[in-house]
Protein backbone atom coordinates (compact mmCIF):
# COMPACT_ATOMS: atom_id res chain seq x y z
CA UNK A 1 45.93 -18.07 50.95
CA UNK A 2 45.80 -17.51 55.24
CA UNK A 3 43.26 -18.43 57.35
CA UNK A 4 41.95 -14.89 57.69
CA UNK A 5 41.74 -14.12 53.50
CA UNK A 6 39.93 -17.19 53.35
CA UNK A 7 37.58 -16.43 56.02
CA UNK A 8 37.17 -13.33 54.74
CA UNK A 9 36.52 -14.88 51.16
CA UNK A 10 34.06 -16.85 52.79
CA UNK A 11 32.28 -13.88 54.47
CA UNK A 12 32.49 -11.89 50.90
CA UNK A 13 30.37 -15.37 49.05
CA UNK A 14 28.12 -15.63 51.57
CA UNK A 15 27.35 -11.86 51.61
CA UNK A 16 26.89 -12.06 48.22
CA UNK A 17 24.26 -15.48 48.53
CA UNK A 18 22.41 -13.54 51.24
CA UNK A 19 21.43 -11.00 49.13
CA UNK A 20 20.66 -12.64 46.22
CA UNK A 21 18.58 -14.91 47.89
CA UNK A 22 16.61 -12.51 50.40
CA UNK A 23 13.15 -13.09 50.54
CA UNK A 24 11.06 -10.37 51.06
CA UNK A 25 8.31 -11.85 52.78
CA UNK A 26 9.90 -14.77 55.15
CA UNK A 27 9.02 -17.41 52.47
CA UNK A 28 11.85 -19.72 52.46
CA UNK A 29 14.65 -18.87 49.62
CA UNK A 30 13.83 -22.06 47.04
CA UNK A 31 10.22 -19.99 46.40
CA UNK A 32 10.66 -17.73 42.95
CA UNK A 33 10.88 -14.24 43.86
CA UNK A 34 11.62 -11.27 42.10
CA UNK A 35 14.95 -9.41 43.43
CA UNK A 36 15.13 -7.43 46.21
CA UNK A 37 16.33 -3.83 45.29
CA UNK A 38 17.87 -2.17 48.32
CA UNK A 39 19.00 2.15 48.45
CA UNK A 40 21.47 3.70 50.34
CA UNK A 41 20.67 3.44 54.31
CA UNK A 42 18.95 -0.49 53.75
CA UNK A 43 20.10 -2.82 56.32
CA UNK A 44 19.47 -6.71 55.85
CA UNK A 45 20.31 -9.01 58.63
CA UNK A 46 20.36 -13.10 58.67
CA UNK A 47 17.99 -14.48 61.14
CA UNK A 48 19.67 -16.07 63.95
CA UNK A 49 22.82 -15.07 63.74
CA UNK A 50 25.06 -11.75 64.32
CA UNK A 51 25.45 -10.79 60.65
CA UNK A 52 24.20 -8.31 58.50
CA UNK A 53 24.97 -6.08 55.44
CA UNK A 54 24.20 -2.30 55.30
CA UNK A 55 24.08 0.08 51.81
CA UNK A 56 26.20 2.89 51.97
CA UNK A 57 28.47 5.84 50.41
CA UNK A 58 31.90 5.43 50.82
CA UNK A 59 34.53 7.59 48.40
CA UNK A 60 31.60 8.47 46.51
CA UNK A 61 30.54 4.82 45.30
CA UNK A 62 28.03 3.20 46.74
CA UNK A 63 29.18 -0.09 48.73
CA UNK A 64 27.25 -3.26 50.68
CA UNK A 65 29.01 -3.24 53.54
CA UNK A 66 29.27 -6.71 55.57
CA UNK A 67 29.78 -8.14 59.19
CA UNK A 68 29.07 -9.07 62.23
CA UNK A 69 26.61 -7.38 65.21
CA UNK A 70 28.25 -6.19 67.85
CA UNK A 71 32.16 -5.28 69.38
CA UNK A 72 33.75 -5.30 66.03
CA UNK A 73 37.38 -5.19 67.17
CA UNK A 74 39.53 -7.81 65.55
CA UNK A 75 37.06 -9.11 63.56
CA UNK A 76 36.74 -9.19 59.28
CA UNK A 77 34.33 -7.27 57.14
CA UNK A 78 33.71 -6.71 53.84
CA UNK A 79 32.99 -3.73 51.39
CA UNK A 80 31.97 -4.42 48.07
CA UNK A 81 31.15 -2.17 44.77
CA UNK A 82 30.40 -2.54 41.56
CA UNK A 83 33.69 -2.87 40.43
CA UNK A 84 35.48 -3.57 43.85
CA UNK A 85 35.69 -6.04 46.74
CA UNK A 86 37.78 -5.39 49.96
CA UNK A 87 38.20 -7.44 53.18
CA UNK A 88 38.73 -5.28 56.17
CA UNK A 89 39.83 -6.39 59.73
CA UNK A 90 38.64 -4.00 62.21
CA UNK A 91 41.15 -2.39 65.07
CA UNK A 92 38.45 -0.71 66.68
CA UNK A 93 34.77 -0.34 66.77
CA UNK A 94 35.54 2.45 64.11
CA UNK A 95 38.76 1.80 62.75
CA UNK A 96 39.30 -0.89 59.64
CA UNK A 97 42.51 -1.26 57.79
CA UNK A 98 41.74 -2.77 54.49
CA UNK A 99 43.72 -6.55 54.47
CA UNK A 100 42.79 -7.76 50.59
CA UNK A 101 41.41 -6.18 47.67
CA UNK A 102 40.15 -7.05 44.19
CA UNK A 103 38.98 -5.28 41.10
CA UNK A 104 36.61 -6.84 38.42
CA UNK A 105 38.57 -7.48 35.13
CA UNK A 106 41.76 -6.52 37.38
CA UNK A 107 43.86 -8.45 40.03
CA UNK A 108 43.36 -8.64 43.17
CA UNK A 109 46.33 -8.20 45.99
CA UNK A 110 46.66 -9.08 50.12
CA UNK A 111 47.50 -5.50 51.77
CA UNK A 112 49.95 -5.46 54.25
């Protein structure tokens, strides 16, 4: 696997840790809570650091949709469904070409 599918694995788990363990309230993330249910349009960002995770529509299935804060050009993202995870690297601000995908129950493939 290269350096950049691995980093974007990496972005992908921890996106997926962050929102599982989300407190609501600030309380630290070992304290029980129930989960936190987000809608289309939440944002959730991690404290100190340039990273955050929005809800959205995108093809008609809703998507968390994961990076950094701020110029996003040349840096990784991710986009993942229900059934579907993809890593993005962005060539603009607006622009992302999709660099891996995977599909629950399916395979998963490196996009050139």
């Amino acid at each position: 696997m290269s350096r950049a599918l691995a980093t974007g694995a990496a972005v992908l788990a921890g996106a997926a840790a962050m929102l599982a363990l989300a407190p609501r309230d600030g309380a630290s993330a070992a304290d029980p809570q129930q989960p936190v249910v987000l809608k289309v349009g939440d944002r959730v960002t991690v404290e100190g650091a340039s990273l955050g995770c929005r809800v959205a529509r995108r093809d008609g299935r809703v998507v968390m949709d994961c990076r950094r804060g701020g110029q996003l050009t040349g840096t990784y993202g991710t986009m993942i469904s229900a059934r579907k995870a993809e890593v993005v690297r962005y060539r603009s601000n607006t622009v992302a070409k999709v660099v891996f995908t995977a599909t629950q129950g399916g395979g998963a493939r490196r996009c050139e």
